[in-house]
Protein backbone atom coordinates (compact mmCIF):
# COMPACT_ATOMS: atom_id res chain seq x y z
CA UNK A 1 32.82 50.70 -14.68
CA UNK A 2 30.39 49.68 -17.13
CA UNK A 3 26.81 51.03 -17.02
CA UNK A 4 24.44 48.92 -15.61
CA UNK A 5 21.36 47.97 -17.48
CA UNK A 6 17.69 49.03 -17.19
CA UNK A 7 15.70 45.94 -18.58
CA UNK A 8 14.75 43.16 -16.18
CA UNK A 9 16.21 39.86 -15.45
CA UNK A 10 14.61 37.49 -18.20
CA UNK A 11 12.69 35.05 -16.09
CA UNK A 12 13.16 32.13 -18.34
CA UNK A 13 14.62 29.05 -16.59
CA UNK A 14 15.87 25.93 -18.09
CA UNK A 15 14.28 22.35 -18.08
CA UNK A 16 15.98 20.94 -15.59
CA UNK A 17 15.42 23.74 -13.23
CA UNK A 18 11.82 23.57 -13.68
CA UNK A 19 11.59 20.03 -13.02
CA UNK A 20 13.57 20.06 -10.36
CA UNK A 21 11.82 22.87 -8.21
CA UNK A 22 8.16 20.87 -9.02
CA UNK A 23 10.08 17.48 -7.73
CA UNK A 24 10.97 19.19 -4.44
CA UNK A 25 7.16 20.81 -4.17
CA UNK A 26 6.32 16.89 -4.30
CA UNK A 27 8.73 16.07 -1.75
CA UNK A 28 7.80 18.55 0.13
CA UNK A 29 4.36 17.98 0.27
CA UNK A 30 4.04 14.32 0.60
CA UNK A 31 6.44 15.33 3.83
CA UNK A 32 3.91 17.35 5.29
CA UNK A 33 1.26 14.53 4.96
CA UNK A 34 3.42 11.80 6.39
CA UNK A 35 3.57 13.88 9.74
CA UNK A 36 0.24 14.74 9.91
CA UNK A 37 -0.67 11.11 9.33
CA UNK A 38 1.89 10.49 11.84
CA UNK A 39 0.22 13.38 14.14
CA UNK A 40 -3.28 11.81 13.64
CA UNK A 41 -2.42 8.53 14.67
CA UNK A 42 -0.86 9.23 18.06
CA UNK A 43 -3.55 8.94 21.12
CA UNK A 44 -5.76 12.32 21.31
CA UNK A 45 -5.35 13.37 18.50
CA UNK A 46 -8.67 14.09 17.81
CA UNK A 47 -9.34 15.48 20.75
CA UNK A 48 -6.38 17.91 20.60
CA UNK A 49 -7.05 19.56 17.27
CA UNK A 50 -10.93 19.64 18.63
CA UNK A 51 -9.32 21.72 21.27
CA UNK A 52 -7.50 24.05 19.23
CA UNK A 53 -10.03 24.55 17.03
CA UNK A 54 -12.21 26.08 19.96
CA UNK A 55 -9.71 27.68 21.42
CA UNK A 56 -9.51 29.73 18.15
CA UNK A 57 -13.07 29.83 17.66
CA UNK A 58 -13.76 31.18 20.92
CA UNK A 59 -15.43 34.88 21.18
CA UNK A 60 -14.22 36.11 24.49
CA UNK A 61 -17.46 38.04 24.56
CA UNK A 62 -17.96 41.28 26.62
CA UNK A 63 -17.46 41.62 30.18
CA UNK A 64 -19.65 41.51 33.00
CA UNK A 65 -18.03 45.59 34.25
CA UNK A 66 -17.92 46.67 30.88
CA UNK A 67 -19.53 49.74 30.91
CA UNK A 68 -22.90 50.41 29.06
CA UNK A 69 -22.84 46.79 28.40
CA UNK A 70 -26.86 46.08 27.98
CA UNK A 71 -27.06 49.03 25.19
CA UNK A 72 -23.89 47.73 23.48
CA UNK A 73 -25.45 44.22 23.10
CA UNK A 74 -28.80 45.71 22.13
CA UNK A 75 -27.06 47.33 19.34
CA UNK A 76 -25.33 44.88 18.51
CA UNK A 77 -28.61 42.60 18.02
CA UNK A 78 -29.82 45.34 16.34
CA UNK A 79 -27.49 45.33 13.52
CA UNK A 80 -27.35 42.22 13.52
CA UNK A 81 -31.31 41.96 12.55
CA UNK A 82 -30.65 44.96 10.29
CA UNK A 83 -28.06 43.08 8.80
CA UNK A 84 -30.38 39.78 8.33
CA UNK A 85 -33.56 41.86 6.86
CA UNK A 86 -31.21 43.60 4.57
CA UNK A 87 -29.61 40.31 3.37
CA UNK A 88 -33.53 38.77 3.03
CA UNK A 89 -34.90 41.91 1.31
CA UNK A 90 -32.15 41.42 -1.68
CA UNK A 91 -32.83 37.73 -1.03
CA UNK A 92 -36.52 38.33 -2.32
CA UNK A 93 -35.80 40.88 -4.83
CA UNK A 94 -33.40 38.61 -6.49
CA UNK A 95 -36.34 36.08 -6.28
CA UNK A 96 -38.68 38.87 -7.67
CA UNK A 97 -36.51 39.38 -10.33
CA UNK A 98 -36.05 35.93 -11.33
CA UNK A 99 -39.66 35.09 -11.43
CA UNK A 100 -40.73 38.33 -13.67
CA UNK A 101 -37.64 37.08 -15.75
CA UNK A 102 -39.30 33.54 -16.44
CA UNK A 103 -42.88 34.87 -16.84
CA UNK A 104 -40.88 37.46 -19.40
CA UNK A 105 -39.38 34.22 -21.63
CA UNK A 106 -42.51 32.09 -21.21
CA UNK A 107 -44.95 35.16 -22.30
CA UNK A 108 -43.96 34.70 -26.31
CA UNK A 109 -43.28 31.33 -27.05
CA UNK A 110 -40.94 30.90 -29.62
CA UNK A 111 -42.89 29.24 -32.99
């Protein structure tokens, strides 16, 4: 039995292959649109895909008999404001930085 060999499959492909795979990729897209152009225009449509779109948007949200559930929210918020000051604070030192940058450049004019 002859040994088998330890370099890799050459990936090359011919002409004809390559074409062919990148005509079915066009096929296979303009498929896709034609059904969801047929899918838009049948009634509801709009409302349907409104629908699913909340249904995975929706945060179910904590219960009502969760326990502890006032001091989880509360810290929740408070991340969440942690969160937003920590996000403004590099907001304004970006800013900062920015503006000592410019006054740096316009300091020596260039003659």
């Amino acid at each position: 039995m002859p040994k088998k060999s330890t370099k890799s499959k050459s990936k090359r492909t011919t002409l004809k292959q390559k074409y062919k795979v990148l005509r079915k990729i066009r096929q296979h897209h303009a498929k896709n649109r034609r059904a969801a152009k047929k899918e838009a225009a049948k009634p509801g449509a709009k409302r349907r895909a409104a629908a699913k779109a909340a249904d995975k948007a929706a945060d179910p949200g904590i219960p009502n008999d969760w326990p502890f559930k006032e001091e989880l929210l509360a810290e929740m918020e408070a991340k969440r404001a942690a969160s937003e000051a920590a996000a403004e604070a590099a907001r304004e030192e970006r800013r900062r930085e920015r503006r000592e940058r410019r006054e740096r450049t316009h300091e020596h004019p260039v003659e």
